[in-house]
PDB file of N, CA and C in Angstrom:
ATOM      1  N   UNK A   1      70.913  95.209 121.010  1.00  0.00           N
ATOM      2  CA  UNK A   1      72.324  94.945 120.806  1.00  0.00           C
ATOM      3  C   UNK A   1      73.003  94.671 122.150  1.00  0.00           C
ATOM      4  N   UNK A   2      72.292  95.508 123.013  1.00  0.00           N
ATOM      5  CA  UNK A   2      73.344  95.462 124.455  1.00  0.00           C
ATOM      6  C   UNK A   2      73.058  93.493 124.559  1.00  0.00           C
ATOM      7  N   UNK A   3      71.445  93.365 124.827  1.00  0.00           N
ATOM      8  CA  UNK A   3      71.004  92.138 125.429  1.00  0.00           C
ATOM      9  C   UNK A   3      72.441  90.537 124.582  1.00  0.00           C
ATOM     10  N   UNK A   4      72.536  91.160 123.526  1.00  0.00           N
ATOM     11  CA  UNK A   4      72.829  90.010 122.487  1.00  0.00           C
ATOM     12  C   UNK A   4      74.355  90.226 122.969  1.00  0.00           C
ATOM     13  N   UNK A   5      75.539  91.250 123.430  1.00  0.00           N
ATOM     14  CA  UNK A   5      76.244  91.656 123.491  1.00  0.00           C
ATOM     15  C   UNK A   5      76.595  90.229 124.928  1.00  0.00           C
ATOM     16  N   UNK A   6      75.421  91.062 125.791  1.00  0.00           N
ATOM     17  CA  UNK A   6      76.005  90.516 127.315  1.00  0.00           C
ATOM     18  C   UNK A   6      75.601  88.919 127.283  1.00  0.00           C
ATOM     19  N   UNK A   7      74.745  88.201 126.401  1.00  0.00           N
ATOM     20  CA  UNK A   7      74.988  87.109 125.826  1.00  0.00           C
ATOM     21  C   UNK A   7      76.102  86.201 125.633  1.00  0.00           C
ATOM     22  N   UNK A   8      76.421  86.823 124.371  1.00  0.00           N
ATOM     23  CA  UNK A   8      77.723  86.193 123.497  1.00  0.00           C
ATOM     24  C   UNK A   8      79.071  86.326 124.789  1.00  0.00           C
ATOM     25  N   UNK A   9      79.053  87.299 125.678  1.00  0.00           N
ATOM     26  CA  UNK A   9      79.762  87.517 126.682  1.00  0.00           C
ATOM     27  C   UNK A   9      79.368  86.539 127.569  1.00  0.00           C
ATOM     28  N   UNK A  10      78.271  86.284 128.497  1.00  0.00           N
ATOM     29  CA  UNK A  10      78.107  84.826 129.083  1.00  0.00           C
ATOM     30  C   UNK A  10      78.592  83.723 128.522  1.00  0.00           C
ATOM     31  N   UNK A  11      77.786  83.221 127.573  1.00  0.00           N
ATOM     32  CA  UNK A  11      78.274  82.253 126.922  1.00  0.00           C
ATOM     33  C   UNK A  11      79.882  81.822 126.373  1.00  0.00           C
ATOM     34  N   UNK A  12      80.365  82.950 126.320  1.00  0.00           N
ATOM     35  CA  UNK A  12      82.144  82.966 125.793  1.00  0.00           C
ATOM     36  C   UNK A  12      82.723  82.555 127.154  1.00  0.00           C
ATOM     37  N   UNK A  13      82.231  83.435 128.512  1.00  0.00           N
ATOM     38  CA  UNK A  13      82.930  83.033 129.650  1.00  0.00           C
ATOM     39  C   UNK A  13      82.175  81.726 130.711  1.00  0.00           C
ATOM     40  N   UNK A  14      81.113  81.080 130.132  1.00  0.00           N
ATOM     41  CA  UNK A  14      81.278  80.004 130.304  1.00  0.00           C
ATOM     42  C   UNK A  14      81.485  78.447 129.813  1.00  0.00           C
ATOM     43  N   UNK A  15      82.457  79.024 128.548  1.00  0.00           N
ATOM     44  CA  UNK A  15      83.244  77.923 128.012  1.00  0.00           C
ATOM     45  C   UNK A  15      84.735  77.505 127.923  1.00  0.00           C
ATOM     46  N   UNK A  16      85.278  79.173 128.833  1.00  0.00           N
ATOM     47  CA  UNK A  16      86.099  79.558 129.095  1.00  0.00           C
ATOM     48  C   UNK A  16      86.756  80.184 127.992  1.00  0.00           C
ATOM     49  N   UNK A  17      86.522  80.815 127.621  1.00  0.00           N
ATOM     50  CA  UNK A  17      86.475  81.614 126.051  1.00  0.00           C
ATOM     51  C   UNK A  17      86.508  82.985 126.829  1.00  0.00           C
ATOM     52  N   UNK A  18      87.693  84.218 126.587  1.00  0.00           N
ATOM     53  CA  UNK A  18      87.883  85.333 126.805  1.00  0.00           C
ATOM     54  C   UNK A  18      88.114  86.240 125.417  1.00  0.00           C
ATOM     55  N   UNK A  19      86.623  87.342 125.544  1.00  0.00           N
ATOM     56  CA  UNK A  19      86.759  88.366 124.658  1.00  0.00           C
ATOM     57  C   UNK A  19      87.767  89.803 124.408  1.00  0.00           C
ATOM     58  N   UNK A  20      88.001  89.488 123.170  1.00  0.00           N
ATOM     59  CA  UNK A  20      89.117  90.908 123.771  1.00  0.00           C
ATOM     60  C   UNK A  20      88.694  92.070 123.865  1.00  0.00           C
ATOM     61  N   UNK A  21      88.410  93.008 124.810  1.00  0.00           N
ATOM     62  CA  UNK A  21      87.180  94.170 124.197  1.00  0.00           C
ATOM     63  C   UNK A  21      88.492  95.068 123.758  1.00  0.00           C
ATOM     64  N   UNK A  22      89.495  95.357 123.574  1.00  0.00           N
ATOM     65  CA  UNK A  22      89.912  96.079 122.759  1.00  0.00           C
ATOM     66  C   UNK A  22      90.174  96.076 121.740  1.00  0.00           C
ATOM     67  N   UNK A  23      90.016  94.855 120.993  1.00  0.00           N
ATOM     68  CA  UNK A  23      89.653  94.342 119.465  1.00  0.00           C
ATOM     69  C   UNK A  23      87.978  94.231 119.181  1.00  0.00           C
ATOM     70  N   UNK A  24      87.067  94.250 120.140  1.00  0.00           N
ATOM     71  CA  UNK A  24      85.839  94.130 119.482  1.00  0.00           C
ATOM     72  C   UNK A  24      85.645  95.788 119.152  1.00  0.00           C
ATOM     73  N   UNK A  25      84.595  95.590 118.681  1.00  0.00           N
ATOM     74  CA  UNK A  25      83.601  96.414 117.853  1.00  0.00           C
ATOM     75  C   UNK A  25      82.723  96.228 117.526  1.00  0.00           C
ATOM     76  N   UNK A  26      81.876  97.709 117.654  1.00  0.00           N
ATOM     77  CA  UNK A  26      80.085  97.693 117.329  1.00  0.00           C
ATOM     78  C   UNK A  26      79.976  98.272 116.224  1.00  0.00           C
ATOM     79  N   UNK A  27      79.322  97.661 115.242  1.00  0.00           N
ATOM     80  CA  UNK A  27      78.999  98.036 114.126  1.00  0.00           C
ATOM     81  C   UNK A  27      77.595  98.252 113.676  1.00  0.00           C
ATOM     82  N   UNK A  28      76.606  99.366 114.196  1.00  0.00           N
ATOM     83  CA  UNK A  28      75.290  99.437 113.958  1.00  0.00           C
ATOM     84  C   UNK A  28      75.032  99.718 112.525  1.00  0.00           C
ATOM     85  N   UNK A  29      73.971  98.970 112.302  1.00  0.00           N
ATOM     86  CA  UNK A  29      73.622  98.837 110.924  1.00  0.00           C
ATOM     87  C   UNK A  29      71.857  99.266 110.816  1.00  0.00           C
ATOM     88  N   UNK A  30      71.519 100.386 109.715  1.00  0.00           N
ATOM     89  CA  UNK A  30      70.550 100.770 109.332  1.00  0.00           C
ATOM     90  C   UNK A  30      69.239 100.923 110.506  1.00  0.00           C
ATOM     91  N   UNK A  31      70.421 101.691 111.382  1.00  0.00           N
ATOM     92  CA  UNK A  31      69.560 102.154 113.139  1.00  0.00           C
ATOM     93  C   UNK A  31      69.915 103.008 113.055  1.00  0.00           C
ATOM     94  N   UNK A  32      68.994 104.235 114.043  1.00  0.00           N
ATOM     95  CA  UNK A  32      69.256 105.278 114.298  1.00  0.00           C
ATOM     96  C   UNK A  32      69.905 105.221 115.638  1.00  0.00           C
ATOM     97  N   UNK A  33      69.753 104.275 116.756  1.00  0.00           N
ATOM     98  CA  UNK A  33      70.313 103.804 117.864  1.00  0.00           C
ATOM     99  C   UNK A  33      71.648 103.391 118.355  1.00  0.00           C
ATOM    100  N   UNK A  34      72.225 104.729 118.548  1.00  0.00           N
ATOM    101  CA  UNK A  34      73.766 104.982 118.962  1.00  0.00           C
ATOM    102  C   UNK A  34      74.174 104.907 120.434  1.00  0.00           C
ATOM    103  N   UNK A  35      72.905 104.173 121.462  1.00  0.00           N
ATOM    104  CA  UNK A  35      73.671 104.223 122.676  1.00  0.00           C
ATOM    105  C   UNK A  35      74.755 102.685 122.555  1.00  0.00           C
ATOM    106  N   UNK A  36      75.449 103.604 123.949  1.00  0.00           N
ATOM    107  CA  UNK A  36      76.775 102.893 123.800  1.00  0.00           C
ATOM    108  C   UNK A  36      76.471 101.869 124.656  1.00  0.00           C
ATOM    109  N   UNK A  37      77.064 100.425 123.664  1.00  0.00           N
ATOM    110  CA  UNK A  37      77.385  98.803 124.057  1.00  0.00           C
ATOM    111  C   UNK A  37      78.447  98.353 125.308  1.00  0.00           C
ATOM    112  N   UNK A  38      78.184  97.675 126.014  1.00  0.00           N
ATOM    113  CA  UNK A  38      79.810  97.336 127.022  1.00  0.00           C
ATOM    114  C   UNK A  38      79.258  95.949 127.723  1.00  0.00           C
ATOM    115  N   UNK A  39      80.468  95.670 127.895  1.00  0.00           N
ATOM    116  CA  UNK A  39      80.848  93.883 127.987  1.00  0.00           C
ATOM    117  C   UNK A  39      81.353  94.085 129.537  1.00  0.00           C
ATOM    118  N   UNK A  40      80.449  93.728 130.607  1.00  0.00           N
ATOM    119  CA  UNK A  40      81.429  93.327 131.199  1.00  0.00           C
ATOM    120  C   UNK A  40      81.984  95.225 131.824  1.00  0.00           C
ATOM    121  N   UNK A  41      81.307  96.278 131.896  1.00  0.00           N
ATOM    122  CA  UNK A  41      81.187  97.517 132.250  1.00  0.00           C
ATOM    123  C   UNK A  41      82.337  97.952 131.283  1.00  0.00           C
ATOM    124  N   UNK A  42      83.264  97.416 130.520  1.00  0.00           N
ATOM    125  CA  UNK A  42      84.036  98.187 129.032  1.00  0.00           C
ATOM    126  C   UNK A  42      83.439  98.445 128.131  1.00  0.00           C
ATOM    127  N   UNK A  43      83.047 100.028 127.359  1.00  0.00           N
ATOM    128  CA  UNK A  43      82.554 100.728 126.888  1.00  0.00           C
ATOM    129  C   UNK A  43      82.962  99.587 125.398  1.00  0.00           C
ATOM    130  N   UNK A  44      82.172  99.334 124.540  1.00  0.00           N
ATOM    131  CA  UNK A  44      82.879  98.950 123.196  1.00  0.00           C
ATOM    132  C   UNK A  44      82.375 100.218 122.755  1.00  0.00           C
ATOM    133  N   UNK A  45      83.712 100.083 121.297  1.00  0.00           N
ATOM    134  CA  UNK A  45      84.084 101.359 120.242  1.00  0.00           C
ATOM    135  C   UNK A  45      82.895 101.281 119.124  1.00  0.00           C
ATOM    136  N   UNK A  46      82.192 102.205 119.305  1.00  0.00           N
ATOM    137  CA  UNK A  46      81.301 101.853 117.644  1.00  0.00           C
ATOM    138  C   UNK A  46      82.009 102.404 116.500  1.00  0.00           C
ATOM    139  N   UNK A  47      81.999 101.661 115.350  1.00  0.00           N
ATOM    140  CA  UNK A  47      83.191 102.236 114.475  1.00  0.00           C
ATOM    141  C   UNK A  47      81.614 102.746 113.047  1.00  0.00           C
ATOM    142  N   UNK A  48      82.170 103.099 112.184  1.00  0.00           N
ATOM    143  CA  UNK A  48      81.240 103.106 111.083  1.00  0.00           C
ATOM    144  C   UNK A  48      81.359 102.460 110.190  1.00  0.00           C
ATOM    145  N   UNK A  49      82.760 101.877 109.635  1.00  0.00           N
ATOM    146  CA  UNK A  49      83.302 100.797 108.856  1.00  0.00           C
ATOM    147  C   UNK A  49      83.913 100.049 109.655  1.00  0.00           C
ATOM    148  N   UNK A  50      84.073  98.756 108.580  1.00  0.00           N
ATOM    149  CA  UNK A  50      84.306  97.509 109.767  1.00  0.00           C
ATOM    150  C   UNK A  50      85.171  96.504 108.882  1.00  0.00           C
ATOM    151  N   UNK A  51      86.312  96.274 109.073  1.00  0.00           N
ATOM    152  CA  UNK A  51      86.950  95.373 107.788  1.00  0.00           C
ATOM    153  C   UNK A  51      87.795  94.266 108.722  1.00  0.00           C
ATOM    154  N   UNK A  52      87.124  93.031 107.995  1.00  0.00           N
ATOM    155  CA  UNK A  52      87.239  91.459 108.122  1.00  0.00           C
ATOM    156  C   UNK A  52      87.074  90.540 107.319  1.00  0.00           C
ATOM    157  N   UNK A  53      88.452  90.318 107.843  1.00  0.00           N
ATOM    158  CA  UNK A  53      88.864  89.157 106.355  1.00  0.00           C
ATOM    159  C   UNK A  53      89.231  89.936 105.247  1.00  0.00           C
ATOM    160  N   UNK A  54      89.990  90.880 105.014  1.00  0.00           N
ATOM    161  CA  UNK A  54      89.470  92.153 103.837  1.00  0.00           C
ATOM    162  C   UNK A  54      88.281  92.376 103.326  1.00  0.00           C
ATOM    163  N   UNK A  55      87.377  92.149 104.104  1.00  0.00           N
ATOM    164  CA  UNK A  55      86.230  92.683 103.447  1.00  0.00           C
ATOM    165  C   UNK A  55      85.602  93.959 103.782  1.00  0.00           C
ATOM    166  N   UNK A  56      85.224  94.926 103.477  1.00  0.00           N
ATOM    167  CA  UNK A  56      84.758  96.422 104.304  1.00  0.00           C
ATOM    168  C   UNK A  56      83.375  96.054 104.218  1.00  0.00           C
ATOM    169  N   UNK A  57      82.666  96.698 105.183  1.00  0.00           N
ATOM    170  CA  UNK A  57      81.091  96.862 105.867  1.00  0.00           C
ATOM    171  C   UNK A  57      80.973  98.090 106.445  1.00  0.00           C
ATOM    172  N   UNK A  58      79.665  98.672 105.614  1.00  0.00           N
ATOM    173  CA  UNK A  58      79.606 100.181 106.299  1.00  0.00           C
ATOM    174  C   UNK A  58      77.927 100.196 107.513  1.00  0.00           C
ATOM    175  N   UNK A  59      78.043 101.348 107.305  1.00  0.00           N
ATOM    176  CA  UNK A  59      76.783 101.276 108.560  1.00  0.00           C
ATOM    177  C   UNK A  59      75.852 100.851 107.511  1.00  0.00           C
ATOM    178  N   UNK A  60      75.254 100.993 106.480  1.00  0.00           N
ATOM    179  CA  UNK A  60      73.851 100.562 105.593  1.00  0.00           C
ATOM    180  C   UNK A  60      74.159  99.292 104.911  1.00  0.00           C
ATOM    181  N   UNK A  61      75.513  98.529 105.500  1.00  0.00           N
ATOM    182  CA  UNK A  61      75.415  97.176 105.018  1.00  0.00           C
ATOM    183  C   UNK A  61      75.929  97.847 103.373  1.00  0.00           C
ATOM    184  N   UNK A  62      76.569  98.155 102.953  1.00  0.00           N
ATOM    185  CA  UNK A  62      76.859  98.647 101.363  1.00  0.00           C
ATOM    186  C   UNK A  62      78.124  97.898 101.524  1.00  0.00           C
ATOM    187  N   UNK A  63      78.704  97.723 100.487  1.00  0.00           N
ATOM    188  CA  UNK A  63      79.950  97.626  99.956  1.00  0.00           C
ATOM    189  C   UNK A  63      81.171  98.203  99.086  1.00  0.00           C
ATOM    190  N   UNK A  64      80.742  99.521  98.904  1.00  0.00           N
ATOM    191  CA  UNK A  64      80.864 100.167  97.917  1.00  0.00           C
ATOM    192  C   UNK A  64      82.082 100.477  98.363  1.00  0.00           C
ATOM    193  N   UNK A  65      82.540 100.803  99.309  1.00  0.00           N
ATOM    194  CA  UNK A  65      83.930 101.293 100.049  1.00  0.00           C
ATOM    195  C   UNK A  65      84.647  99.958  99.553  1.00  0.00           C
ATOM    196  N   UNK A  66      83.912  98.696  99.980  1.00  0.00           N
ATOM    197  CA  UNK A  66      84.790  97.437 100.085  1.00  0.00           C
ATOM    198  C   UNK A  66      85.276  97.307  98.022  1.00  0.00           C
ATOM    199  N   UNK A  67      84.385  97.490  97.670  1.00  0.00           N
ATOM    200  CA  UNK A  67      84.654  97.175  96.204  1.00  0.00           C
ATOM    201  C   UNK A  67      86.134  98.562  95.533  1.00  0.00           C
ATOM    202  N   UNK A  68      85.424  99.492  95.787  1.00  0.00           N
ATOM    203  CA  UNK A  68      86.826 100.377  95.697  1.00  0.00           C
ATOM    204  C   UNK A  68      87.894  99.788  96.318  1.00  0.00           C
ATOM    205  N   UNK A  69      87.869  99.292  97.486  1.00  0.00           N
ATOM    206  CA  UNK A  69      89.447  99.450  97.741  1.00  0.00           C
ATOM    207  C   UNK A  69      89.945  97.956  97.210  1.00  0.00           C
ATOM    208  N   UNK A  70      89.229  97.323  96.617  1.00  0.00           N
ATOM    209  CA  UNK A  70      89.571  96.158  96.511  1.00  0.00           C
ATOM    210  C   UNK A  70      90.543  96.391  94.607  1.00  0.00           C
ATOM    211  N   UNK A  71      89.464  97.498  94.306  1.00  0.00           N
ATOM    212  CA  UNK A  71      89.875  97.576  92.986  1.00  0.00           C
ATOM    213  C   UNK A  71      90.986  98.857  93.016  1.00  0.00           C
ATOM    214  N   UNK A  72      91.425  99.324  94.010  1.00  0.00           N
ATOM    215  CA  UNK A  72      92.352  99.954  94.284  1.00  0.00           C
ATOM    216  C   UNK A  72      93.586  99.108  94.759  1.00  0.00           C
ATOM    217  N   UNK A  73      93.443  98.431  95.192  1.00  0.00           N
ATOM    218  CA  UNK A  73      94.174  96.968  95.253  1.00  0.00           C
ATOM    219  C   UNK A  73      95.104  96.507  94.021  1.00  0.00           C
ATOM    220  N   UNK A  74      93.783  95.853  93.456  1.00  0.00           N
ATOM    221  CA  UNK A  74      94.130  95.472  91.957  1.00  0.00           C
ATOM    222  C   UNK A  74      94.808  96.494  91.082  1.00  0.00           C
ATOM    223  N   UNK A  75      94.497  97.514  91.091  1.00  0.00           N
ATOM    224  CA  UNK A  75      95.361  98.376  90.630  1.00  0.00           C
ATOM    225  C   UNK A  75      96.767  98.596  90.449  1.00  0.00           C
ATOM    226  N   UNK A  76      96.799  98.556  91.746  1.00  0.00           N
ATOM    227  CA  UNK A  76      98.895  98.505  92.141  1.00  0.00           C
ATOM    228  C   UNK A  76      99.592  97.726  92.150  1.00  0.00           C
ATOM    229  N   UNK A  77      98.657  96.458  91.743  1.00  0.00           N
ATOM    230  CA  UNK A  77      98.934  95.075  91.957  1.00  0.00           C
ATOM    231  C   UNK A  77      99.181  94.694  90.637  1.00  0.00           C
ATOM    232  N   UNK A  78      98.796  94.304  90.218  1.00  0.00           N
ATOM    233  CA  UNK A  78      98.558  93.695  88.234  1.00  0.00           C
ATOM    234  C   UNK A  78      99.724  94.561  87.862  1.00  0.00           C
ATOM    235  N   UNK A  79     100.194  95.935  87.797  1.00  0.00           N
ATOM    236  CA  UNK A  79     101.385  96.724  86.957  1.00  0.00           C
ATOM    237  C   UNK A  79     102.602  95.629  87.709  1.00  0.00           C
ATOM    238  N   UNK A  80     102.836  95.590  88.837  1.00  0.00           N
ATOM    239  CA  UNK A  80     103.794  94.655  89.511  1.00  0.00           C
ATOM    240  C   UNK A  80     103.877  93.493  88.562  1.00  0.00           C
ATOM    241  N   UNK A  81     102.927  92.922  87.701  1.00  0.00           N
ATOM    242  CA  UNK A  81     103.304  91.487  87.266  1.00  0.00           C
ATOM    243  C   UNK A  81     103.721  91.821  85.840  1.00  0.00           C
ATOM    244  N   UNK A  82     103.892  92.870  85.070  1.00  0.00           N
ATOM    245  CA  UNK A  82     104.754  93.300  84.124  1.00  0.00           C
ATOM    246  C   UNK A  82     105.940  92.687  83.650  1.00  0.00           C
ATOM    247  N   UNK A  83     106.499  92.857  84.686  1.00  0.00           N
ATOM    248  CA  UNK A  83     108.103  92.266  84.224  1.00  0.00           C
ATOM    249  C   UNK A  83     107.718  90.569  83.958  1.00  0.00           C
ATOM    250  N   UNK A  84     107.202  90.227  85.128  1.00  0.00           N
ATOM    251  CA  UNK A  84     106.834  88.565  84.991  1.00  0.00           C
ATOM    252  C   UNK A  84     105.983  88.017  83.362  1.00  0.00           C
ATOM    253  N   UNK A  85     105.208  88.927  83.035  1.00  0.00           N
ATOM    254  CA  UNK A  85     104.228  88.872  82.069  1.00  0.00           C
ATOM    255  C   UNK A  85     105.500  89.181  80.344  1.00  0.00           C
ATOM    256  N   UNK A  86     106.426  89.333  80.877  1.00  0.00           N
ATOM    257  CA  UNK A  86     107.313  90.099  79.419  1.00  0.00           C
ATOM    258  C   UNK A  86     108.763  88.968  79.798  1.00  0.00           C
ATOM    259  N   UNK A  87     108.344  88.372  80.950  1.00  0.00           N
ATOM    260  CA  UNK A  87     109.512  87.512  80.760  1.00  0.00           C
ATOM    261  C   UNK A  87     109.717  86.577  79.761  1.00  0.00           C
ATOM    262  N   UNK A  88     110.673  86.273  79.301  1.00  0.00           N
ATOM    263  CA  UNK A  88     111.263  84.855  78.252  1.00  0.00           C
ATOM    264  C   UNK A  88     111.356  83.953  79.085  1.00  0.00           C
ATOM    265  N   UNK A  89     111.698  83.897  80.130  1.00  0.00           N
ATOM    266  CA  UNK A  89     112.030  83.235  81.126  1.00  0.00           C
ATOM    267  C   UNK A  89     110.978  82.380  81.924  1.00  0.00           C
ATOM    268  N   UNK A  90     110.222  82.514  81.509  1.00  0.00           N
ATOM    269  CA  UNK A  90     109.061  82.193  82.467  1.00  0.00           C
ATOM    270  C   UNK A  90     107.410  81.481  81.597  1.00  0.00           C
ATOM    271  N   UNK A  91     107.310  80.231  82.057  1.00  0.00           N
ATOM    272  CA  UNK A  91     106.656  79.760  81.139  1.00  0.00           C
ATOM    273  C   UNK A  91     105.263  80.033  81.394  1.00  0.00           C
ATOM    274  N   UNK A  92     104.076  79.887  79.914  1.00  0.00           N
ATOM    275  CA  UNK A  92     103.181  80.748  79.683  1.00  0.00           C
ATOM    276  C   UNK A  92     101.720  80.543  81.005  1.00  0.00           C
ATOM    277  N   UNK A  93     102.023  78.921  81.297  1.00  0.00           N
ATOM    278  CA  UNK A  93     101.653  78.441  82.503  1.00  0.00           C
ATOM    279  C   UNK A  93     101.467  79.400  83.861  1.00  0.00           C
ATOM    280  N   UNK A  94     103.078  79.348  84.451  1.00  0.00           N
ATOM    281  CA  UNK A  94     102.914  80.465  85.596  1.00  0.00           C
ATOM    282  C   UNK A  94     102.623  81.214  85.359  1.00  0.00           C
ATOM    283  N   UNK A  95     102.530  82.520  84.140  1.00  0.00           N
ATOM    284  CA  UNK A  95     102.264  83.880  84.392  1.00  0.00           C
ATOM    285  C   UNK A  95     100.499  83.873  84.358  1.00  0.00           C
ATOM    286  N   UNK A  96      99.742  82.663  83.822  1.00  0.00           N
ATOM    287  CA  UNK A  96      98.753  82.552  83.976  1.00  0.00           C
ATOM    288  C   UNK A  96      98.293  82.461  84.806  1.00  0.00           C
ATOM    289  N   UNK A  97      99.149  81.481  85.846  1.00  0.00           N
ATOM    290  CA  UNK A  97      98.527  81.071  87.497  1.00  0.00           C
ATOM    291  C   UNK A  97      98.838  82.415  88.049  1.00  0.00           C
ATOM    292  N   UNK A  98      99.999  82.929  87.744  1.00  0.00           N
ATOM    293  CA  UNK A  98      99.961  84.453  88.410  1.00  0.00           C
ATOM    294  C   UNK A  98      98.942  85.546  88.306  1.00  0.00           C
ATOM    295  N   UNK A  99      98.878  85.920  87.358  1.00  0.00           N
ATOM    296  CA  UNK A  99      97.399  86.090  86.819  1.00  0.00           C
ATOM    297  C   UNK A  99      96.319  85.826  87.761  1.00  0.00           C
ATOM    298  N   UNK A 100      95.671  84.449  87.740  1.00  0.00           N
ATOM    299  CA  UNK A 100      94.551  84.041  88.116  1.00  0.00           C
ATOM    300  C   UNK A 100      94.404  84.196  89.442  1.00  0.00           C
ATOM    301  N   UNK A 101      95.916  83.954  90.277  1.00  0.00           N
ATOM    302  CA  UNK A 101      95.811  84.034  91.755  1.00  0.00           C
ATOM    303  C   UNK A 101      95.345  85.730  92.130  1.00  0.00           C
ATOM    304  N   UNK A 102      95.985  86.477  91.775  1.00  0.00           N
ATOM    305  CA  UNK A 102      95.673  87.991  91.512  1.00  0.00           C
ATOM    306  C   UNK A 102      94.682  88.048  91.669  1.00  0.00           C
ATOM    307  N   UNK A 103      93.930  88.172  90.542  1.00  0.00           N
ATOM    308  CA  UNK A 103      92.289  88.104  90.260  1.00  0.00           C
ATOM    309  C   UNK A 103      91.862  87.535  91.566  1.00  0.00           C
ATOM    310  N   UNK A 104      92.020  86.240  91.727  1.00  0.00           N
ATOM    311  CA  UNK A 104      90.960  85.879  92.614  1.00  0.00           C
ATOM    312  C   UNK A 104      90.995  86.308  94.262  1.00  0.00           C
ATOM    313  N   UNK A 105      92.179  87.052  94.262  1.00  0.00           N
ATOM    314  CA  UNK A 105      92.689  87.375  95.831  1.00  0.00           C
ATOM    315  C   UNK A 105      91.654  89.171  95.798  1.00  0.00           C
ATOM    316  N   UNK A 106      91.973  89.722  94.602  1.00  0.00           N
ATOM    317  CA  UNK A 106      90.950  91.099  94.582  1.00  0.00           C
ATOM    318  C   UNK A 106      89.729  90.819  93.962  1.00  0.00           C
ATOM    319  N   UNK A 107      89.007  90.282  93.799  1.00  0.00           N
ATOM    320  CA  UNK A 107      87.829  89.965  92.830  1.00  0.00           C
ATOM    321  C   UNK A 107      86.668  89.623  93.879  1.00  0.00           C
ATOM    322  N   UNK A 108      85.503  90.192  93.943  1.00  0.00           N
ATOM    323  CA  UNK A 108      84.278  89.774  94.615  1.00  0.00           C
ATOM    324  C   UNK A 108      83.366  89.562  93.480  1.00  0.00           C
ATOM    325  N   UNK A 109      81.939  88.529  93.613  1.00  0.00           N
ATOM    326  CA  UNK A 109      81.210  89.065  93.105  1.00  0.00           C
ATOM    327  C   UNK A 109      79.749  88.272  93.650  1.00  0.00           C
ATOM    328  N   UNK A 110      78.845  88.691  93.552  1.00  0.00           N
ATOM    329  CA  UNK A 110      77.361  87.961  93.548  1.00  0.00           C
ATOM    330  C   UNK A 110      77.188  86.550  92.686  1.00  0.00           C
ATOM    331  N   UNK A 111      77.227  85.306  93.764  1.00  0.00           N
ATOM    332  CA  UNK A 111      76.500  84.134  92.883  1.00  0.00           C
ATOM    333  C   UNK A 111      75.825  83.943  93.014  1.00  0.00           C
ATOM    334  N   UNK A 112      74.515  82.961  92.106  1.00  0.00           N
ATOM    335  CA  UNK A 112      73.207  82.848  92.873  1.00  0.00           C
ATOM    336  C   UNK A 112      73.882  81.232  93.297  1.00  0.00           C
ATOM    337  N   UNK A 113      73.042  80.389  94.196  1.00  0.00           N
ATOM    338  CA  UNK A 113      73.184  79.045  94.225  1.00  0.00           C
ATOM    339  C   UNK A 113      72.907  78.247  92.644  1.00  0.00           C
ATOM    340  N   UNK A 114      71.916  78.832  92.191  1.00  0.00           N
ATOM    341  CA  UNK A 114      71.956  77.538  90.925  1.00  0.00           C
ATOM    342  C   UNK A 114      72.764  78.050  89.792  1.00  0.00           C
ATOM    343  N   UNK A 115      73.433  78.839  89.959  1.00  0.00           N
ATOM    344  CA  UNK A 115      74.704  78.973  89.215  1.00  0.00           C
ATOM    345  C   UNK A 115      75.456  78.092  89.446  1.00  0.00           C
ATOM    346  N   UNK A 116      75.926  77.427  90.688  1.00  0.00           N
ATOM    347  CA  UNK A 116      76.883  77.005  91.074  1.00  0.00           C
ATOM    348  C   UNK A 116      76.701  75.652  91.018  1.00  0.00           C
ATOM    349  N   UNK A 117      75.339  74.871  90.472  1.00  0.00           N
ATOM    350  CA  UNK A 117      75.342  73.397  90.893  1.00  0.00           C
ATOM    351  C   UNK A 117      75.100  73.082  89.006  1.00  0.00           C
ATOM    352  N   UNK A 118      76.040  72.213  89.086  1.00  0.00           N
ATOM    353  CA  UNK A 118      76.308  71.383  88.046  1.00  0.00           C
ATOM    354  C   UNK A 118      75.072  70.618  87.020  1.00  0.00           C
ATOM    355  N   UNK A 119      74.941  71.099  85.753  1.00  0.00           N
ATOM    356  CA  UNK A 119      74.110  70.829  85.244  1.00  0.00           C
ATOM    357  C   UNK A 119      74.199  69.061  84.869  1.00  0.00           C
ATOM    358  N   UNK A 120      73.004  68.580  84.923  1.00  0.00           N
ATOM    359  CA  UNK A 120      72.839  66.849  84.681  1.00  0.00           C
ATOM    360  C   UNK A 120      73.276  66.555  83.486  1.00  0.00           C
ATOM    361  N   UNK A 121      74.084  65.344  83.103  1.00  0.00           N
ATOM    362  CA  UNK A 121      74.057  65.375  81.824  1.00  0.00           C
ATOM    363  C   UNK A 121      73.390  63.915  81.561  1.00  0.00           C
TER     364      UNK A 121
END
């Protein structure tokens, strides 16, 4: 990790690319190997969770944190569209797109690739 560390650190500062080490973070994954990483003689922080892009990452690579909070999310979220969902006011269209945007802003899931490619007709 160090070798790959002081790497990505060369290479960043000779493209003129500056790392922030008080925003990075080490995130060891399914190692027992806790010595400490540094850029440049700044100690980086090893954290145990790691969230980007909203996504959570734990040390064994799981998701299980990330899927809870996502559906903890959704939770507090969806009662909010109540009033919108009981409106007269509001045609059956948007509360659908409201709806769908929801969903797809908390929603993960596993695709394979040939799920995703279009059957011949």
């Amino acid at each position: 990790m160090r070798a790959k560390v002081a790497n990505v650190g060369a290479a960043s500062t000779s493209v003129g690319l500056n790392i922030q080490r008080g925003k990075t973070k080490i995130l060891n994954q399914n190692t027992e190997n806790t010595d400490t990483v540094t850029l440049d003689g700044d100690i980086l922080e090893q954290v145990e969770l790691f969230t980007y892009l909203g996504g959570n990452i734990d040390e064994q690579g799981e998701y299980d944190a990330d899927l809870n909070a996502r559906i903890g999310k959704a939770k507090t979220t969806f009662p909010r569209l109540k009033n919108i969902w009981n409106s007269k006011n509001c045609r059956s269209e948007s509360k659908s797109e409201s709806s769908i945007r929801t969903s797809r802003q908390f929603h993960c899931t596993e695709v394979k690739l040939e799920e995703l490619q279009q059957p011949s007709s």
